[in-house]
C-alpha atoms as a PDB file:
ATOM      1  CA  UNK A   1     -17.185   6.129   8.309  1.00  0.00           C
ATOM      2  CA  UNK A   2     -19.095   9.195   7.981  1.00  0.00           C
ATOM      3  CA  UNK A   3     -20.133  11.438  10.892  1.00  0.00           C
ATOM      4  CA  UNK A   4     -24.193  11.386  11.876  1.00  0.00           C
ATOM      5  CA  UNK A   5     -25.706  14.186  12.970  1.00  0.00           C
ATOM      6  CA  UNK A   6     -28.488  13.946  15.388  1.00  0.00           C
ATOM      7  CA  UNK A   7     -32.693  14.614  13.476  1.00  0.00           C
ATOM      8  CA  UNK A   8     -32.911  18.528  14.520  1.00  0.00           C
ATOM      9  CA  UNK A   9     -29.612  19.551  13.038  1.00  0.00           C
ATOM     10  CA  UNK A  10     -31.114  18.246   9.097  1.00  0.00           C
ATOM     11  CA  UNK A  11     -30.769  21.432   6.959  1.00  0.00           C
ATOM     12  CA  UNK A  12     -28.497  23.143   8.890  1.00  0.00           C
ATOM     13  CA  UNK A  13     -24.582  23.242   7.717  1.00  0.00           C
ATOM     14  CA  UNK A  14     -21.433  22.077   9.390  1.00  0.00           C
ATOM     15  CA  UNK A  15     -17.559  22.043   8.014  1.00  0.00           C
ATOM     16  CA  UNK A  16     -16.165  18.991   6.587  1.00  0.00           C
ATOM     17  CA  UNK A  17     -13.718  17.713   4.315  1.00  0.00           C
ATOM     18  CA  UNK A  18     -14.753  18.558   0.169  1.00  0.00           C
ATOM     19  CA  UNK A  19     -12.323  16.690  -2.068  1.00  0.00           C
ATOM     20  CA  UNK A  20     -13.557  19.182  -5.333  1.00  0.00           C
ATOM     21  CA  UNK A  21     -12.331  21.957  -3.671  1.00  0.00           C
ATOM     22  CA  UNK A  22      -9.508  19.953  -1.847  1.00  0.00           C
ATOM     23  CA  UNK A  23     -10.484  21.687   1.864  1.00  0.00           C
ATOM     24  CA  UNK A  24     -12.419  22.029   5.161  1.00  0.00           C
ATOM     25  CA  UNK A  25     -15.975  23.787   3.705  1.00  0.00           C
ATOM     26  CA  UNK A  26     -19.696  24.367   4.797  1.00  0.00           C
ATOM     27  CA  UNK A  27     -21.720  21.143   4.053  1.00  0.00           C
ATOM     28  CA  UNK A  28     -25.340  21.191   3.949  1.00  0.00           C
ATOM     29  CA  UNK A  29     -26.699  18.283   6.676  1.00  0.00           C
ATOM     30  CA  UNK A  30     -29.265  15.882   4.549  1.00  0.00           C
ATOM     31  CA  UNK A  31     -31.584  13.266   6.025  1.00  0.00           C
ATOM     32  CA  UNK A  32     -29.500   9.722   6.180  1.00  0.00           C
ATOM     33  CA  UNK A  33     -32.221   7.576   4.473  1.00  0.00           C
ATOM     34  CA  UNK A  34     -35.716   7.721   4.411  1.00  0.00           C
ATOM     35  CA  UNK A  35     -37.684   7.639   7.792  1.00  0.00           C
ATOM     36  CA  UNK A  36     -34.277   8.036   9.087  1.00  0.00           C
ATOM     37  CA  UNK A  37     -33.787  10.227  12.606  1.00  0.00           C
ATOM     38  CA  UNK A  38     -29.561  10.633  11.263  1.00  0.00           C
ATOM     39  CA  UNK A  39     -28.427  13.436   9.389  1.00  0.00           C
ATOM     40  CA  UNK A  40     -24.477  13.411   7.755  1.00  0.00           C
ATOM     41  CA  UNK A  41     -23.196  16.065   5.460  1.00  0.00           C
ATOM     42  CA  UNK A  42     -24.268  16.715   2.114  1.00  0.00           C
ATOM     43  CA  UNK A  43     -23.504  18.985  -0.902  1.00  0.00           C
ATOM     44  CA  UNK A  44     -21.018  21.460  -0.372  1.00  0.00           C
ATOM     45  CA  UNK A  45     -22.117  25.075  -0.501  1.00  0.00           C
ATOM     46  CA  UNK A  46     -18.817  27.039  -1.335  1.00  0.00           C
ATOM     47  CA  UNK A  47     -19.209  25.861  -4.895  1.00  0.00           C
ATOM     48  CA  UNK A  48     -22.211  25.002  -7.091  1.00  0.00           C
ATOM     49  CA  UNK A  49     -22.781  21.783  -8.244  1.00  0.00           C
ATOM     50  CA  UNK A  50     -21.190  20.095 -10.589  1.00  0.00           C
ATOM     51  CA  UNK A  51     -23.381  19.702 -13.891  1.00  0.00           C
ATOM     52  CA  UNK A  52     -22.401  17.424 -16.499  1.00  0.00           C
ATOM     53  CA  UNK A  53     -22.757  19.023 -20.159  1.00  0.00           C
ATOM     54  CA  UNK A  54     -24.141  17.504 -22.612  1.00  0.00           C
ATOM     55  CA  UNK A  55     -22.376  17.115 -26.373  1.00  0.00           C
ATOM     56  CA  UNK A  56     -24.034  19.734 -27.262  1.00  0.00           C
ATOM     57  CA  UNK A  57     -22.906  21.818 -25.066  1.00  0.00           C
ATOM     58  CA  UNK A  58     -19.625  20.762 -25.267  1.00  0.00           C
ATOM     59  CA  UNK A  59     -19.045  21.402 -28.894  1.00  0.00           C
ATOM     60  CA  UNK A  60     -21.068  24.712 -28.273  1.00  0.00           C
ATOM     61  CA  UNK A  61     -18.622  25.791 -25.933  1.00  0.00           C
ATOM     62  CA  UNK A  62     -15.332  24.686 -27.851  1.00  0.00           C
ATOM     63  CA  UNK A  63     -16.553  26.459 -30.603  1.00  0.00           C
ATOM     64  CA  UNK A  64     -16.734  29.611 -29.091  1.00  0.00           C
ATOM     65  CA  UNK A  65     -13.353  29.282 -27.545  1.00  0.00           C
ATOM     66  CA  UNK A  66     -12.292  28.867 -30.901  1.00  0.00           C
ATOM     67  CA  UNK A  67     -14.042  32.028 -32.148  1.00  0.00           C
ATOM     68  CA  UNK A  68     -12.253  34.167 -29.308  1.00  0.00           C
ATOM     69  CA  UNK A  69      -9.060  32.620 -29.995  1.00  0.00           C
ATOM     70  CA  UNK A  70      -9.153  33.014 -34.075  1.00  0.00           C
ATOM     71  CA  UNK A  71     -11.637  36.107 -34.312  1.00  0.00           C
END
């Protein structure tokens, strides 16, 4: 079970556990649920988040691997 924070301490950061960086890490604290008076940790904020491309995107990016690979 996660940890809850008490109401004052939403927006602030503490350190938890991140499993994308595998590590202890500053967490942002977020509201529990709506009209909640919990807080428990949010996104991390030692790395961005994580975006998922589109295929677009994806076929952009491979081909310009491919152009610095092969130039």
């Amino acid at each position: 079970m996660s940890e809850h924070f008490p109401e004052n301490a939403i927006g602030e950061d503490c350190v938890t556990w991140c499993n994308v960086c595998k590590g202890f890490t500053r967490h942002r604290l977020d509201r529990v649920a709506v009209n909640s008076h919990a807080a428990k940790a949010g996104p991390c904020l030692e790395h961005g988040p994580r975006v998922e491309l589109t295929k677009t995107q994806t076929k952009r990016r491979e081909s310009q691997r491919q152009k610095e690979l092969f130039p």
